[in-house]
N, C-alpha and C. Protein backbone atom coordinates (compact mmCIF):
# COMPACT_ATOMS: atom_id res chain seq x y z
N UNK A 1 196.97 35.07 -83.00
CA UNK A 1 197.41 33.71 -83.28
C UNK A 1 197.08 32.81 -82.10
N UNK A 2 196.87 31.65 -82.30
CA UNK A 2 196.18 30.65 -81.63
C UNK A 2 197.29 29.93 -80.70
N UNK A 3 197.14 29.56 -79.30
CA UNK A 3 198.43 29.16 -79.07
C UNK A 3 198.49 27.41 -78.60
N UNK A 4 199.22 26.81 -79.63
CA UNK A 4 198.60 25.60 -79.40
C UNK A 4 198.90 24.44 -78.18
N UNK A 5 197.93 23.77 -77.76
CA UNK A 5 198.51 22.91 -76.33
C UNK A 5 199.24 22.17 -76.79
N UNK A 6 200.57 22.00 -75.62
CA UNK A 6 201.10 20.45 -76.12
C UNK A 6 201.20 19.89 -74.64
N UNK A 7 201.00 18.59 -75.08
CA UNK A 7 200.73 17.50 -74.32
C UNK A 7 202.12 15.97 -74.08
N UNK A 8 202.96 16.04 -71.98
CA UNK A 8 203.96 15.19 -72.41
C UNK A 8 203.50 13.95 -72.67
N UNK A 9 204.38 13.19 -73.41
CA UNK A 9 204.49 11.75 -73.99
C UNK A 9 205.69 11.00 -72.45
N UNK A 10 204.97 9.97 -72.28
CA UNK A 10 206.63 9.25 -71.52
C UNK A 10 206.43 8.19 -71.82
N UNK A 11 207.33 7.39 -72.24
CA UNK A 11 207.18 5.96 -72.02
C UNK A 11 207.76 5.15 -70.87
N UNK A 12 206.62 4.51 -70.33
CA UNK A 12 206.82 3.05 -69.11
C UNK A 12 207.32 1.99 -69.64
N UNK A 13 208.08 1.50 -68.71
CA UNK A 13 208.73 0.34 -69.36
C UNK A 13 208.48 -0.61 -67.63
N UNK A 14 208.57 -1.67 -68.20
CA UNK A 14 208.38 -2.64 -67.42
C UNK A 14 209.35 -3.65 -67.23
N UNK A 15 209.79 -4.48 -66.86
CA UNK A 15 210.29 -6.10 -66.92
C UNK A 15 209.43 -6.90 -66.14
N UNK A 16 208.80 -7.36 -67.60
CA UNK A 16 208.17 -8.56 -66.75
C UNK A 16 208.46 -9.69 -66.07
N UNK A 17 209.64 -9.73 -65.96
CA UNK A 17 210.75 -11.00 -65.55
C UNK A 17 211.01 -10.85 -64.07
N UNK A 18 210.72 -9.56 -63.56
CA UNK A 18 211.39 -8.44 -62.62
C UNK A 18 212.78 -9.57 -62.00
N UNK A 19 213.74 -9.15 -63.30
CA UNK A 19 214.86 -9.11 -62.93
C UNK A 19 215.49 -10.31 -63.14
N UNK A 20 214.40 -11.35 -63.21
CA UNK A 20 215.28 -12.96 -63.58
C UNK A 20 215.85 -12.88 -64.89
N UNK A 21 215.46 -12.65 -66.23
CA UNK A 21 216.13 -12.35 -66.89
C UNK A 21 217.53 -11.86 -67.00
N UNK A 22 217.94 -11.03 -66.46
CA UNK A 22 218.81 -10.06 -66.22
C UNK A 22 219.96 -11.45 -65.45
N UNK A 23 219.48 -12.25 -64.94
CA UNK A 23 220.18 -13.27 -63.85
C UNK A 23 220.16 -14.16 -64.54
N UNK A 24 219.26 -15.19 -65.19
CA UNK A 24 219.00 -16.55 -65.94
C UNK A 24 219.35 -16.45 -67.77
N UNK A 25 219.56 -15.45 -68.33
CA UNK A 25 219.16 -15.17 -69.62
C UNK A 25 220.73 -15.80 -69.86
N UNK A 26 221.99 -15.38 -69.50
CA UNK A 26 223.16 -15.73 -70.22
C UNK A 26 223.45 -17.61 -69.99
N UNK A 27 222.92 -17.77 -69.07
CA UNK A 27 222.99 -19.18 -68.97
C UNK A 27 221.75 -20.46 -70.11
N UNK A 28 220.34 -19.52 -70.31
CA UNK A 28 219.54 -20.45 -70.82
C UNK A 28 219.77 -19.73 -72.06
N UNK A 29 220.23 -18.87 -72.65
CA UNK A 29 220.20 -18.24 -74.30
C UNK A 29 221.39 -18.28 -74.53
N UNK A 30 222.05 -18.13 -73.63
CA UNK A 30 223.58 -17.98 -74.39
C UNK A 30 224.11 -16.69 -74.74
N UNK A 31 222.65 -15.44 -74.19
CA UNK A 31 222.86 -14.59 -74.23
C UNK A 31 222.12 -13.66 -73.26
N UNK A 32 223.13 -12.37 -73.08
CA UNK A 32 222.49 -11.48 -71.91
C UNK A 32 221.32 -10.56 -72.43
N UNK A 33 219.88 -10.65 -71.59
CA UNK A 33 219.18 -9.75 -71.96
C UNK A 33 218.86 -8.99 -70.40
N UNK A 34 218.71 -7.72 -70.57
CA UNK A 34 218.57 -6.93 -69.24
C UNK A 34 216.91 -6.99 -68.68
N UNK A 35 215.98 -7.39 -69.54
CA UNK A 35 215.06 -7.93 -68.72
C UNK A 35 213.80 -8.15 -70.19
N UNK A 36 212.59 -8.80 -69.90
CA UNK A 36 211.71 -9.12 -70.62
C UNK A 36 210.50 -8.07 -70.76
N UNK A 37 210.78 -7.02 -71.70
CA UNK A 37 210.00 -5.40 -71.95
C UNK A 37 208.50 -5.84 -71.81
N UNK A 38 207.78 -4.88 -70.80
CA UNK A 38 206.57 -4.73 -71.37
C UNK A 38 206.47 -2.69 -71.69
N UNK A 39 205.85 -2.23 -72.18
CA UNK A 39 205.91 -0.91 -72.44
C UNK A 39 204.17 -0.20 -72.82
N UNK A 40 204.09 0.88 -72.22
CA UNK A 40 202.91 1.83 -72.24
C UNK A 40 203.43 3.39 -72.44
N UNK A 41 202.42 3.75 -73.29
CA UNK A 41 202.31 5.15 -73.57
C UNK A 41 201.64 5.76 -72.35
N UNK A 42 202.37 6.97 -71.97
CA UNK A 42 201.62 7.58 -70.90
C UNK A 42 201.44 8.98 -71.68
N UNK A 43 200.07 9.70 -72.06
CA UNK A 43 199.64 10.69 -72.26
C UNK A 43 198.46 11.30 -72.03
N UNK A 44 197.76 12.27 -71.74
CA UNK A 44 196.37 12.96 -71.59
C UNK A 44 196.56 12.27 -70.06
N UNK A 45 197.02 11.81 -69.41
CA UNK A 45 196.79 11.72 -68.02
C UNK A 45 196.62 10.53 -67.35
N UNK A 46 196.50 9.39 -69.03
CA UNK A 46 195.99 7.44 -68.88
C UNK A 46 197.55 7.10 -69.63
N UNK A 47 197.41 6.01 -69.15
CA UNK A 47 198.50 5.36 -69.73
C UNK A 47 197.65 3.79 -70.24
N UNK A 48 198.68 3.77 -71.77
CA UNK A 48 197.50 3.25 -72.70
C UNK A 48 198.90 1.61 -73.38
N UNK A 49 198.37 0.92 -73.50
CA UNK A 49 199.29 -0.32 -73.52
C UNK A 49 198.13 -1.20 -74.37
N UNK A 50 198.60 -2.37 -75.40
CA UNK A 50 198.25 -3.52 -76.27
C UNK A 50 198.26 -4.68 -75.82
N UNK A 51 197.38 -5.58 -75.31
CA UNK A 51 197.49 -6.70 -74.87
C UNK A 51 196.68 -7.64 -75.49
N UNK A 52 196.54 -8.48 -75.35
CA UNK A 52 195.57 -10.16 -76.05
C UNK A 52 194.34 -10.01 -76.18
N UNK A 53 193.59 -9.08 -75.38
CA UNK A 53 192.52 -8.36 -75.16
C UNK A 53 191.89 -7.21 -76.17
N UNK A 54 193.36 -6.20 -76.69
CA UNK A 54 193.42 -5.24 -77.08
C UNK A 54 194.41 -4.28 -76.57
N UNK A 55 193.75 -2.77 -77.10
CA UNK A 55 194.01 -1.22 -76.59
C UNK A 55 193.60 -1.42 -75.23
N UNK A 56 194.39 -1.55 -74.62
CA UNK A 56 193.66 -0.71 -72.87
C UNK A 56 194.77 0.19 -72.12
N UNK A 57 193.89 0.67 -71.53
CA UNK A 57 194.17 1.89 -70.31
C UNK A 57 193.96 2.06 -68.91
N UNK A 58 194.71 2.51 -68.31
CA UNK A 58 194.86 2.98 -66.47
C UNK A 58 195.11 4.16 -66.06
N UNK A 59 195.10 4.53 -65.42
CA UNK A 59 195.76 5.03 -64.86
C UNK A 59 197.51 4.97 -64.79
N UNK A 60 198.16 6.05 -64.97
CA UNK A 60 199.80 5.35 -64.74
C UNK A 60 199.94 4.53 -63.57
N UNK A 61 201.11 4.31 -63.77
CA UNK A 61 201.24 2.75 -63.00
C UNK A 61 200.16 2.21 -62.38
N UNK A 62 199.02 1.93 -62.64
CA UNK A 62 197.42 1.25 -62.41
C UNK A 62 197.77 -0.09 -62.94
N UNK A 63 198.93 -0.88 -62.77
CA UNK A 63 198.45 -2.09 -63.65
C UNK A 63 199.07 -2.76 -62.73
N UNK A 64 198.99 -4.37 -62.02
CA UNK A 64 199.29 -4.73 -61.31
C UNK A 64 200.97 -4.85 -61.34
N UNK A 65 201.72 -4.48 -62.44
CA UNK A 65 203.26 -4.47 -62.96
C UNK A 65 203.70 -3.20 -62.06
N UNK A 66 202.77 -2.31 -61.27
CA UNK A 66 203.36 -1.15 -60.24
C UNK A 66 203.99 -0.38 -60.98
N UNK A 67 204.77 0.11 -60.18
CA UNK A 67 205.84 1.29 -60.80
C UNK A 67 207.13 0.61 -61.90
N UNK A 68 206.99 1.61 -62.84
CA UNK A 68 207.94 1.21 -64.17
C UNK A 68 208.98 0.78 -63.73
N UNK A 69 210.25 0.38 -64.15
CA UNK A 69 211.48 0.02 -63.67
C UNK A 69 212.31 1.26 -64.25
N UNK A 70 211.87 2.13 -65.71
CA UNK A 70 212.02 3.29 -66.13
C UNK A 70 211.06 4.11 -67.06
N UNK A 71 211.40 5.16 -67.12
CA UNK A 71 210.66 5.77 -67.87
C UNK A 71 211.49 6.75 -68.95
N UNK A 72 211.00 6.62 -70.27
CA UNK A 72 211.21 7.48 -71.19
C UNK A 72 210.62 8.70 -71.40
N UNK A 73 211.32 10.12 -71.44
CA UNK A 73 210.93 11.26 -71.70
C UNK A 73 210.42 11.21 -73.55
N UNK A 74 209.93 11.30 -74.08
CA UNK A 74 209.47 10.94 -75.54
C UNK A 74 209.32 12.45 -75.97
N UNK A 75 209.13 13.27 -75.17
CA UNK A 75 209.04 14.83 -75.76
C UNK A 75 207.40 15.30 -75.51
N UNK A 76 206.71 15.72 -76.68
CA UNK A 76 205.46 16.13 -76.23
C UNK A 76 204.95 15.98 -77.70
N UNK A 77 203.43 16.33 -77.07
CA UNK A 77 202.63 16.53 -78.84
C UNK A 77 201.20 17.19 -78.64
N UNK A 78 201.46 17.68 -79.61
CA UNK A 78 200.38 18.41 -79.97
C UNK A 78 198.54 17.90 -80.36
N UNK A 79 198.91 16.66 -80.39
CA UNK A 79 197.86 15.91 -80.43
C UNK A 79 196.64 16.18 -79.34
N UNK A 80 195.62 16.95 -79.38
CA UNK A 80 194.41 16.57 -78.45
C UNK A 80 194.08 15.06 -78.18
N UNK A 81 193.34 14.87 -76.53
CA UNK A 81 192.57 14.12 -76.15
C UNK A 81 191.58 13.10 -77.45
N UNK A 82 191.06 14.13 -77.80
CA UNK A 82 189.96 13.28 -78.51
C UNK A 82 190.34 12.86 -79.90
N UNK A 83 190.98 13.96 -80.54
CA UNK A 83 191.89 13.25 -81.65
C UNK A 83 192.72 12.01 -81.47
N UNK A 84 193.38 11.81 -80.21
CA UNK A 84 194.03 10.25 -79.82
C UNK A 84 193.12 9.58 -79.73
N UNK A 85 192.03 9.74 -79.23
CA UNK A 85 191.14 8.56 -78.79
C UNK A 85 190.39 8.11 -79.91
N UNK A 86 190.21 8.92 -80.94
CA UNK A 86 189.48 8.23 -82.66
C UNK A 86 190.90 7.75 -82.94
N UNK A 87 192.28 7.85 -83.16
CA UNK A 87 192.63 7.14 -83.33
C UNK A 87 193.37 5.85 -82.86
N UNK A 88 193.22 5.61 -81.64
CA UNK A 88 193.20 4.70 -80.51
C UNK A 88 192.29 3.79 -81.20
N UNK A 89 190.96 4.38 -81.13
CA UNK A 89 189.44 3.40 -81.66
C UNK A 89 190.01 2.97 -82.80
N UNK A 90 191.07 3.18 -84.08
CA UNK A 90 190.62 2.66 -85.52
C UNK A 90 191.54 1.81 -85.34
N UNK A 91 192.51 1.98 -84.24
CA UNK A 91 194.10 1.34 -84.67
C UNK A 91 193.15 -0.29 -83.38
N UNK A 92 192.17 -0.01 -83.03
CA UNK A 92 191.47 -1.56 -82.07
C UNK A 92 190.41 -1.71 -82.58
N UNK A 93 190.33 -1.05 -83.89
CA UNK A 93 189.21 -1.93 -84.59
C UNK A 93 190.13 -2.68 -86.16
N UNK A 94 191.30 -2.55 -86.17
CA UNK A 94 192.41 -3.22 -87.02
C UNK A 94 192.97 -3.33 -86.92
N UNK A 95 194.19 -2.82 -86.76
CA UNK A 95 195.54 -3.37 -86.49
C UNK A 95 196.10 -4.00 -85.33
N UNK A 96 195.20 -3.36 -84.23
CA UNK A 96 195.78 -3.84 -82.85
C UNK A 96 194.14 -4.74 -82.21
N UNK A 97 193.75 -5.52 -82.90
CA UNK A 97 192.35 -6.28 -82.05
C UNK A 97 193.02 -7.13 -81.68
N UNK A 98 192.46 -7.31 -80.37
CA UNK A 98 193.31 -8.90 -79.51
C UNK A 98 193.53 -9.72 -80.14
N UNK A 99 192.65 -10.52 -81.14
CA UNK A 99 193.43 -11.42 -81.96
C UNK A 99 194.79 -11.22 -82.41
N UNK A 100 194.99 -10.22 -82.56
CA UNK A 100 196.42 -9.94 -83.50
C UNK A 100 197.25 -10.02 -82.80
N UNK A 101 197.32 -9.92 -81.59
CA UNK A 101 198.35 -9.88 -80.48
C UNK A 101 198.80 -11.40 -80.71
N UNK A 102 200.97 -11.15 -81.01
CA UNK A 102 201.48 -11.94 -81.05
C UNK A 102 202.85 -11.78 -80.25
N UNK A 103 203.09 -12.78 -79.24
CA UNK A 103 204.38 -12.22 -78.17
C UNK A 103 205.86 -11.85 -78.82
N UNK A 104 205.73 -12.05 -80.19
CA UNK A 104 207.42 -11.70 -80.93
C UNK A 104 207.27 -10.69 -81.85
N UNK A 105 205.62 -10.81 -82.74
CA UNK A 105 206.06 -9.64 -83.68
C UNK A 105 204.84 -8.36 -83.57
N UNK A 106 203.60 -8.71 -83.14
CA UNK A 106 202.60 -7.63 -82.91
C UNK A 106 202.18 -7.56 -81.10
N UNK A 107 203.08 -7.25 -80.46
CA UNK A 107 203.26 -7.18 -79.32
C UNK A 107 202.86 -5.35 -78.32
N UNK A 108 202.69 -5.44 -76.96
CA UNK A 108 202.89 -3.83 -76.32
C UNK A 108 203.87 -3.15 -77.11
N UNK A 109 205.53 -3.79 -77.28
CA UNK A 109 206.32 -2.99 -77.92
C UNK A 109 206.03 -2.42 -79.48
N UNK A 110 205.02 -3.22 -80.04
CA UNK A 110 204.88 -2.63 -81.74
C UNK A 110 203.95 -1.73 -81.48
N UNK A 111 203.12 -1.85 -80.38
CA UNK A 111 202.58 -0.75 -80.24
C UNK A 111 202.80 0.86 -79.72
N UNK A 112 203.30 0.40 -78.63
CA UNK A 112 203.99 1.62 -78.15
C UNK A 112 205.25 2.42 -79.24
N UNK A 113 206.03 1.79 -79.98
CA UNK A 113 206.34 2.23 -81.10
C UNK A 113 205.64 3.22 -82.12
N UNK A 114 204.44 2.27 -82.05
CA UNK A 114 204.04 2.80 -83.62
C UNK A 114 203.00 4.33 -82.82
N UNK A 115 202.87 4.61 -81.57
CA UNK A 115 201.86 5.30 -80.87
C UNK A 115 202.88 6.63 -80.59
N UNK A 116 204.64 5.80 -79.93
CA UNK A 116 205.23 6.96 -80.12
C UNK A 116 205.48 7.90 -81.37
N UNK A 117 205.75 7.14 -82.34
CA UNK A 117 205.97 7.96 -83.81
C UNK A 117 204.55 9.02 -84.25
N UNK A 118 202.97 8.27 -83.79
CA UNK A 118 202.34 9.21 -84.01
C UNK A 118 202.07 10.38 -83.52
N UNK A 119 202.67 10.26 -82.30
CA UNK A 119 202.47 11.52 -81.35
C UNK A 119 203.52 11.89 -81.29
N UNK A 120 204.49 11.73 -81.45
CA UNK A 120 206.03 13.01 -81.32
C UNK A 120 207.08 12.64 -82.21
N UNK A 121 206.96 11.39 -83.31
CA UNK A 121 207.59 10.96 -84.47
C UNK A 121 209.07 10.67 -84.13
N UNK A 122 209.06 10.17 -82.77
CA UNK A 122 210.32 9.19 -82.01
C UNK A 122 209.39 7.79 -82.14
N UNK A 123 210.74 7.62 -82.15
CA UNK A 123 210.46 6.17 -82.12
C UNK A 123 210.92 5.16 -80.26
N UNK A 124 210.43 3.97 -79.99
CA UNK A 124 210.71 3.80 -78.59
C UNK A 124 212.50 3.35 -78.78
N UNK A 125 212.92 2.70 -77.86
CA UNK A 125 214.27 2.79 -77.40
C UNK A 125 214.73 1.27 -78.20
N UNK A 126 215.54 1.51 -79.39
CA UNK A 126 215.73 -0.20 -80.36
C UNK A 126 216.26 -1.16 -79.16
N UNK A 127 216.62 -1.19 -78.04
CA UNK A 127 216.92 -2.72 -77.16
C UNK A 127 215.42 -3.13 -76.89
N UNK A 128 214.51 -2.69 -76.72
CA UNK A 128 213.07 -3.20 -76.79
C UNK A 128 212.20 -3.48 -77.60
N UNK A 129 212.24 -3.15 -79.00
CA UNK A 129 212.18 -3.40 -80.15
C UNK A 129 212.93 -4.83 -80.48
N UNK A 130 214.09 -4.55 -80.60
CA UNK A 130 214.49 -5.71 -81.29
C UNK A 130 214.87 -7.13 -80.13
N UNK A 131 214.24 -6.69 -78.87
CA UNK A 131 214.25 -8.16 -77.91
C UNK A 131 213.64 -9.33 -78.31
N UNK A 132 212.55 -9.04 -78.96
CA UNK A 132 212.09 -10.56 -80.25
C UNK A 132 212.93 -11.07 -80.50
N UNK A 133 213.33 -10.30 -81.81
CA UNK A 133 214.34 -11.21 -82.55
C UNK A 133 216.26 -12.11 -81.91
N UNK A 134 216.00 -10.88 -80.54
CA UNK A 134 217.40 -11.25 -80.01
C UNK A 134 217.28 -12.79 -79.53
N UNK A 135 216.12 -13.00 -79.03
CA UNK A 135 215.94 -13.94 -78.18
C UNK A 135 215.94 -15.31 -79.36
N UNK A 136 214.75 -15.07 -80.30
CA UNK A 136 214.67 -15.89 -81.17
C UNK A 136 216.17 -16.01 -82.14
N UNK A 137 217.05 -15.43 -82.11
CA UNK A 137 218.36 -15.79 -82.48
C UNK A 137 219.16 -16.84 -82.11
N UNK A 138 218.39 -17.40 -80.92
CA UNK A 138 219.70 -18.53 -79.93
C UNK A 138 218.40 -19.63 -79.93
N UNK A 139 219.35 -20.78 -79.96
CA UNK A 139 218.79 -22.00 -80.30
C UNK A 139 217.66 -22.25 -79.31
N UNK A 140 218.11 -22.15 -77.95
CA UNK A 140 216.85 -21.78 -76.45
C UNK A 140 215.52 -21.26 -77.05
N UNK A 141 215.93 -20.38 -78.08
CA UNK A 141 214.81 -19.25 -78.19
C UNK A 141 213.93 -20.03 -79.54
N UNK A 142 214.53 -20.43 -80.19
CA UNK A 142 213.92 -21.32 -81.26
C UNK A 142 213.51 -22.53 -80.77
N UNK A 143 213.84 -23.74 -79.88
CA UNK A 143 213.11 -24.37 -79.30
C UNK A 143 212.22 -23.87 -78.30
N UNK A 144 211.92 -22.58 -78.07
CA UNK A 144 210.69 -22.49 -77.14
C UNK A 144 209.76 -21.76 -77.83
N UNK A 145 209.97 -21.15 -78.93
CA UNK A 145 208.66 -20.38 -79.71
C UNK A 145 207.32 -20.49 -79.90
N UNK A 146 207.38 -22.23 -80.29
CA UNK A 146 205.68 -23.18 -79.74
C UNK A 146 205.30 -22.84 -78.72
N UNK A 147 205.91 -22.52 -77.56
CA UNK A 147 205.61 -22.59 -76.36
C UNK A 147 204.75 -21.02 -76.32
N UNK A 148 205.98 -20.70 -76.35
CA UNK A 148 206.44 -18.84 -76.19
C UNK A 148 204.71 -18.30 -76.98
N UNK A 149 205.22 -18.36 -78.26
CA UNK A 149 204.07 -18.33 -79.32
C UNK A 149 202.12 -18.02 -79.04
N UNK A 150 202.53 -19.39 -77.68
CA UNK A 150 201.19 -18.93 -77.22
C UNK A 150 200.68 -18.19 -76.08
N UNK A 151 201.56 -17.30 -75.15
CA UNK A 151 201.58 -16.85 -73.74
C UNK A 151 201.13 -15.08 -75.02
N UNK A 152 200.05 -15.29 -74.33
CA UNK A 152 199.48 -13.82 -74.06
C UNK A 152 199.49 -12.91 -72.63
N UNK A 153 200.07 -11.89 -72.86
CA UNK A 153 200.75 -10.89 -71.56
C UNK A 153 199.37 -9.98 -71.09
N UNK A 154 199.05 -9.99 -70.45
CA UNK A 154 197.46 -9.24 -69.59
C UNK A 154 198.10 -8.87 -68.59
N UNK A 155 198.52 -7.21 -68.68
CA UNK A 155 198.40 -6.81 -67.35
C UNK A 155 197.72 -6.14 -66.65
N UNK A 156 196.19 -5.92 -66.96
CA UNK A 156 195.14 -5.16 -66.11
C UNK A 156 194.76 -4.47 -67.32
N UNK A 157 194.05 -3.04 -66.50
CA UNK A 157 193.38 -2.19 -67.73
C UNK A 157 192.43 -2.57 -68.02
N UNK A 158 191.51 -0.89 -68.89
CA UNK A 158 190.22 -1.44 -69.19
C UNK A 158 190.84 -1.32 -70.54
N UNK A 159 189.75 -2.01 -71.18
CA UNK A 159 190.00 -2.40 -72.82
C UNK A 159 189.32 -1.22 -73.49
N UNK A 160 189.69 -0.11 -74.18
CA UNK A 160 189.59 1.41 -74.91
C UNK A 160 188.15 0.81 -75.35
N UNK A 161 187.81 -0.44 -76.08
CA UNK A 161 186.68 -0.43 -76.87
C UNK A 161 185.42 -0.51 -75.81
N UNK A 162 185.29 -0.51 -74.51
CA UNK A 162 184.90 0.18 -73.54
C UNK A 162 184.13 1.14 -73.03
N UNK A 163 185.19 2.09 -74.04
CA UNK A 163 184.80 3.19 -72.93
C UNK A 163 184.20 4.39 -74.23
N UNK A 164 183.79 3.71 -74.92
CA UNK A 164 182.93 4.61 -75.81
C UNK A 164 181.53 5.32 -75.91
């Protein structure tokens, strides 16, 4: 019998706010948020994140955001290298092409979501998930959405369609 590799999953988490959030959020929303998520899959040895650009990848902490603020144990998977990377390629030739990148609903977090479920069928941590909608709940957050709406998040990385 064949013995099969498995490979860990972690998830990086970021605040891109580093920390103002956590300080400014109950005064301008009306509500407390512990910081503004960015999030990457770390597996096969790259750590792989969705930005305005696309799919891209680093090295762990390779992105000018440094070291995570935490990290999620996600478990492991059985998934090979190259099997992720065809489907890396289909999910940035549709679902995730820079165009699509939107800061509330097709964001790093829908990705890293939908990347954890394929590789170990967890899902990421719901306070980062549902920080969209928390924000867009308070009137602050609804008068800045025009704004908001258009800030695309780039934090380094090469872009997967790349490196083919």
């Amino acid at each position: 019998m064949d013995q099969t590799d498995s490979y860990p999953v972690k998830l990086y988490i970021y605040d891109m706010s580093r920390g103002m959030a956590r300080q400014l959020s109950a005064v301008m929303l009306g509500t407390q948020l512990d910081g503004i998520w960015h999030t990457g899959i770390v597996v096969h040895g790259k750590e792989f994140f969705f930005m305005g650009e696309g799919i891209s990848s680093c090295p762990p902490c390779g992105t000018p955001l440094g070291e995570p603020d935490s990290v999620v144990d996600l478990g492991s998977t059985e998934v090979p290298a190259e099997l992720f990377m065809e489907y890396l390629f289909s999910l940035a030739d549709s679902t995730y092409r820079g165009d699509k990148y939107n800061l509330f609903e097709h964001n790093c977090n829908t990705f890293s979501d939908e990347v954890a479920q394929f590789l170990t069928g967890k899902k990421i941590p719901s306070y980062i998930t549902d920080l969209p909608s928390d924000v867009l709940s308070t009137p602050f957050g609804q008068a800045l959405r025009p704004l908001l709406d258009s800030i695309v998040i780039n934090p380094g990385g090469t872009n997967i369609t790349g490196q083919r």
